[in-house]
PDB file of N, CA and C in Angstrom:
ATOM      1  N   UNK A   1     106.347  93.258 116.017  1.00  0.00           N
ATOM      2  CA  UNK A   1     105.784  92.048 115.432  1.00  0.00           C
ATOM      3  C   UNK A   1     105.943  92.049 113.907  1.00  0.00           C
ATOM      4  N   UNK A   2     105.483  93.189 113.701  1.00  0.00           N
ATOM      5  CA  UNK A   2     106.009  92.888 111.635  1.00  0.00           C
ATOM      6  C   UNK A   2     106.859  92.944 111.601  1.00  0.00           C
ATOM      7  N   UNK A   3     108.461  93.604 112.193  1.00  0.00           N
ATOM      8  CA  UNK A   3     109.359  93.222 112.222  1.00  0.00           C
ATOM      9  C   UNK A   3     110.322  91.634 111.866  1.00  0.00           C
ATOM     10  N   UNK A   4     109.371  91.080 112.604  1.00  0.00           N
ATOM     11  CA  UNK A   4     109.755  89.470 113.089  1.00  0.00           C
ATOM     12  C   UNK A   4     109.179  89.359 112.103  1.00  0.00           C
ATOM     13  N   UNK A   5     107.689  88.941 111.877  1.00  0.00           N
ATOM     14  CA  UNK A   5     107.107  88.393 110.513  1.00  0.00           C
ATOM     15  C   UNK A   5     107.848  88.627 109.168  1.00  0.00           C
ATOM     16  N   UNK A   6     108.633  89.958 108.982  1.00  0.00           N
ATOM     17  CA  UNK A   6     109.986  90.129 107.714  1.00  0.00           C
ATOM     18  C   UNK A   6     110.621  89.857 107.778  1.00  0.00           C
ATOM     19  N   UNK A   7     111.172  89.564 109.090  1.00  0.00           N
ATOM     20  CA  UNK A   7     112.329  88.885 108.853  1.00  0.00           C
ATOM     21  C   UNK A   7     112.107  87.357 108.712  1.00  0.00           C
ATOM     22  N   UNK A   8     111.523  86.506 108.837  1.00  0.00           N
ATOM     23  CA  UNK A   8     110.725  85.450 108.732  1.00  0.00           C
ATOM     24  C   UNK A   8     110.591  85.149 107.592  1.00  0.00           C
ATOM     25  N   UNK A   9     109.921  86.308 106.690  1.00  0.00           N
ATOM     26  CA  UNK A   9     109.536  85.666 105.243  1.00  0.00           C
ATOM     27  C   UNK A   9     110.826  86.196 104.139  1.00  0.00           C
ATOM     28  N   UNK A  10     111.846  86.617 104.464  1.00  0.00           N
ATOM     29  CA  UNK A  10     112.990  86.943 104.106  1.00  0.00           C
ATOM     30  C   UNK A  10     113.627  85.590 103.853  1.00  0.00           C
ATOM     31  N   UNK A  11     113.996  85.376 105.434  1.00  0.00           N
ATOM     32  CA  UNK A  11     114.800  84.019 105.327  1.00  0.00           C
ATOM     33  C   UNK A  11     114.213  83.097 104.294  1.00  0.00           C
ATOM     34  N   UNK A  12     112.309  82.869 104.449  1.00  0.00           N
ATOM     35  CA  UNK A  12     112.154  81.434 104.178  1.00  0.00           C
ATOM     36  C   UNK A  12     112.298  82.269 102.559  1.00  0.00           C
ATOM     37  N   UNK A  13     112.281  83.109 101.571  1.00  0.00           N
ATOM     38  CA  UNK A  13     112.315  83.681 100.549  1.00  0.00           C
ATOM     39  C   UNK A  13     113.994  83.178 100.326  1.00  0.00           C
ATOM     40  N   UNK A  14     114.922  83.398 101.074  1.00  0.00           N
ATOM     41  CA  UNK A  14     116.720  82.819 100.995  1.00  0.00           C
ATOM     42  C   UNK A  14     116.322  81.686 100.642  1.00  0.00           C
ATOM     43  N   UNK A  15     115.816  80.820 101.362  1.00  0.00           N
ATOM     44  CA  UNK A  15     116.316  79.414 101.370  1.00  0.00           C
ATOM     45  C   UNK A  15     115.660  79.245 100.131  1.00  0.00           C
ATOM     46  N   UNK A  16     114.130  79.481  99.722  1.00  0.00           N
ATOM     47  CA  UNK A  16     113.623  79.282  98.780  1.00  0.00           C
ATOM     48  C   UNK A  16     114.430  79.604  97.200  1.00  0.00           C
ATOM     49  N   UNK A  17     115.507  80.220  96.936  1.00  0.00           N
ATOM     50  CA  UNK A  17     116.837  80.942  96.202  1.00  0.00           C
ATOM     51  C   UNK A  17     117.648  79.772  96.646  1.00  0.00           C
ATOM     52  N   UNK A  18     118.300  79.241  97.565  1.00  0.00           N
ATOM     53  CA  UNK A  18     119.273  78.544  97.620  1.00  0.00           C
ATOM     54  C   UNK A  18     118.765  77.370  97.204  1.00  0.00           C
ATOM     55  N   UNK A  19     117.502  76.612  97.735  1.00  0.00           N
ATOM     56  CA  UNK A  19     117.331  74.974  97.236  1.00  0.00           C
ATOM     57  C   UNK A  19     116.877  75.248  95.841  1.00  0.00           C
ATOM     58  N   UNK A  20     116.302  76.030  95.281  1.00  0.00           N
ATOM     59  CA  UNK A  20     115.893  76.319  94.254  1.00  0.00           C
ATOM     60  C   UNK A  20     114.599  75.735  94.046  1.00  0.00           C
ATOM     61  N   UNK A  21     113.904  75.926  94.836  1.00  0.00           N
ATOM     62  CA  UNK A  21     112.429  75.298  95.323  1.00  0.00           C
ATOM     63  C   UNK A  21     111.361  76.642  95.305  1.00  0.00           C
ATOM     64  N   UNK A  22     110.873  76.687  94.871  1.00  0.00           N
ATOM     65  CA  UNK A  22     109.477  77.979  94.802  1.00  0.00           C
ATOM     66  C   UNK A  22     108.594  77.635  94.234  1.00  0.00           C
ATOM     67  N   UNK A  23     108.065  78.850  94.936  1.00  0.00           N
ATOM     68  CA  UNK A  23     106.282  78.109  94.251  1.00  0.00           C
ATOM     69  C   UNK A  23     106.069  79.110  93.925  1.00  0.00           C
ATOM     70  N   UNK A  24     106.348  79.166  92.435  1.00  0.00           N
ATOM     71  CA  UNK A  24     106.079  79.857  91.375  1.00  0.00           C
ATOM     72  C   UNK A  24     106.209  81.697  92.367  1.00  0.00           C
ATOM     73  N   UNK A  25     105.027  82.454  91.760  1.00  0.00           N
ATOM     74  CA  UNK A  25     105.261  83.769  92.549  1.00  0.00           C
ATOM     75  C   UNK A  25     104.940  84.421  93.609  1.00  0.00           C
ATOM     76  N   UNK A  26     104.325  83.113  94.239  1.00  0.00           N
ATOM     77  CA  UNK A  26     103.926  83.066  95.390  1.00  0.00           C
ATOM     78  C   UNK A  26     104.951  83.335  96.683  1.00  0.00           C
ATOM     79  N   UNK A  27     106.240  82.988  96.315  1.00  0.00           N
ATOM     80  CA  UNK A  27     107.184  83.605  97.196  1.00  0.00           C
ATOM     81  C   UNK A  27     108.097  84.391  97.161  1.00  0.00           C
ATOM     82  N   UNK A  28     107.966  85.275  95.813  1.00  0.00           N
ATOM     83  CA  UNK A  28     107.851  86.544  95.716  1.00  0.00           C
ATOM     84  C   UNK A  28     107.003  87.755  96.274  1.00  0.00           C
ATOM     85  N   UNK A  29     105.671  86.998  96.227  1.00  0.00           N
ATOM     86  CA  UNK A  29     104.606  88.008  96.200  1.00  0.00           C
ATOM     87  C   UNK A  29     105.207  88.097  97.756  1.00  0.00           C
ATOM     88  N   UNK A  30     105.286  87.253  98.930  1.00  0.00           N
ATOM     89  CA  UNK A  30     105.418  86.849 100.453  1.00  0.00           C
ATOM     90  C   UNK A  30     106.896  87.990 100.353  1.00  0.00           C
ATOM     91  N   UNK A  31     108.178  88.196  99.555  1.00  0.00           N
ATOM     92  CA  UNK A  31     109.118  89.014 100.008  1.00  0.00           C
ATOM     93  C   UNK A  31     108.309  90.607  99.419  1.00  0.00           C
ATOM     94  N   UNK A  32     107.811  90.675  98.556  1.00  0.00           N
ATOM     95  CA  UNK A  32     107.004  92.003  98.707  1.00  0.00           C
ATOM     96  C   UNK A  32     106.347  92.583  99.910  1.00  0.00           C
ATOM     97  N   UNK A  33     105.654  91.530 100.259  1.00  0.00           N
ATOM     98  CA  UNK A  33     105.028  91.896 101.530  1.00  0.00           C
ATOM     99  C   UNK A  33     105.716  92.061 102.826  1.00  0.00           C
ATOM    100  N   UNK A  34     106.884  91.479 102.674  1.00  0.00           N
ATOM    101  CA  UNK A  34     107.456  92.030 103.988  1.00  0.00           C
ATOM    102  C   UNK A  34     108.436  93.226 103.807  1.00  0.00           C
ATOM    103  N   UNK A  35     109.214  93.278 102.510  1.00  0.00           N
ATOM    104  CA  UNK A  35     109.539  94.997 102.509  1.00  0.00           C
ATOM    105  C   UNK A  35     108.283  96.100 102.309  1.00  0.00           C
ATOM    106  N   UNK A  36     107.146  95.589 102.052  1.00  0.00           N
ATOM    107  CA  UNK A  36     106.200  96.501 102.479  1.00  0.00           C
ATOM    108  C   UNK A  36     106.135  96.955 104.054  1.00  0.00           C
ATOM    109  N   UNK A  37     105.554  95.878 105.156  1.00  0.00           N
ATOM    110  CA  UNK A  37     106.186  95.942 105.936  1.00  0.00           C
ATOM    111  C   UNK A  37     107.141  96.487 106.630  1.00  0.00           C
ATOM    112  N   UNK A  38     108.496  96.139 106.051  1.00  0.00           N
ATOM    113  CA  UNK A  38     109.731  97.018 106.820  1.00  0.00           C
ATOM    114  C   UNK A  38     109.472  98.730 106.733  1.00  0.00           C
ATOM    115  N   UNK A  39     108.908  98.972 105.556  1.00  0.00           N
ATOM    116  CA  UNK A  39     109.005 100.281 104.743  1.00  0.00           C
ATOM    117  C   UNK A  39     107.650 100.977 105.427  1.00  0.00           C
ATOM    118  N   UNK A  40     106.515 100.201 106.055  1.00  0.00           N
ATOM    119  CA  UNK A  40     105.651 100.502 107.193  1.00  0.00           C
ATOM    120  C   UNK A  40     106.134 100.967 108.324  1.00  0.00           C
ATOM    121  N   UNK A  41     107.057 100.754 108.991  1.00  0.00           N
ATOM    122  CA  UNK A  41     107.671 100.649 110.014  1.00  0.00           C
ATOM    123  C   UNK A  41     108.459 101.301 109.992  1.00  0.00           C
ATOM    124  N   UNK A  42     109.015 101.656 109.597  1.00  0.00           N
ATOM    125  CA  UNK A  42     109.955 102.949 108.959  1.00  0.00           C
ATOM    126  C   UNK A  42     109.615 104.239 109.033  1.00  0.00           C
ATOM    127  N   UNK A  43     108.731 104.030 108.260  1.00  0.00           N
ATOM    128  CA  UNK A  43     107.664 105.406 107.967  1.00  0.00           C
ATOM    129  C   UNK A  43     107.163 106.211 109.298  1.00  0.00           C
ATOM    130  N   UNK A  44     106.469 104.964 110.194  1.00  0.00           N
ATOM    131  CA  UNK A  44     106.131 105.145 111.474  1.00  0.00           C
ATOM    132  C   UNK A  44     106.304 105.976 112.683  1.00  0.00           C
ATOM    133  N   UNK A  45     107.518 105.071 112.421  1.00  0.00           N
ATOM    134  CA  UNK A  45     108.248 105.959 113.460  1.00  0.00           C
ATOM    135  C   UNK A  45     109.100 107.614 113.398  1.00  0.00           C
TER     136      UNK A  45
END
């Protein structure tokens, strides 16, 4: 499941880079949290 949820906030973090649309560091802070995440999961196992 966090898996999916990173990869999730990855993409919408891409697109947010390609239209050039962000909200401010708020979708930064969202790709932090999912290489936190990945780097959870990692560890884990």
């Amino acid at each position: 499941m966090l898996e999916t949820i990173a990869v999730v906030l990855i993409v919408l973090w891409l697109l947010g880079l390609v239209s050039s649309y962000t909200l401010g560091g708020f979708i930064h802070i969202l790709l932090l949290i999912a290489i936190v995440a990945v780097l959870l999961r990692v560890v884990r196992r």
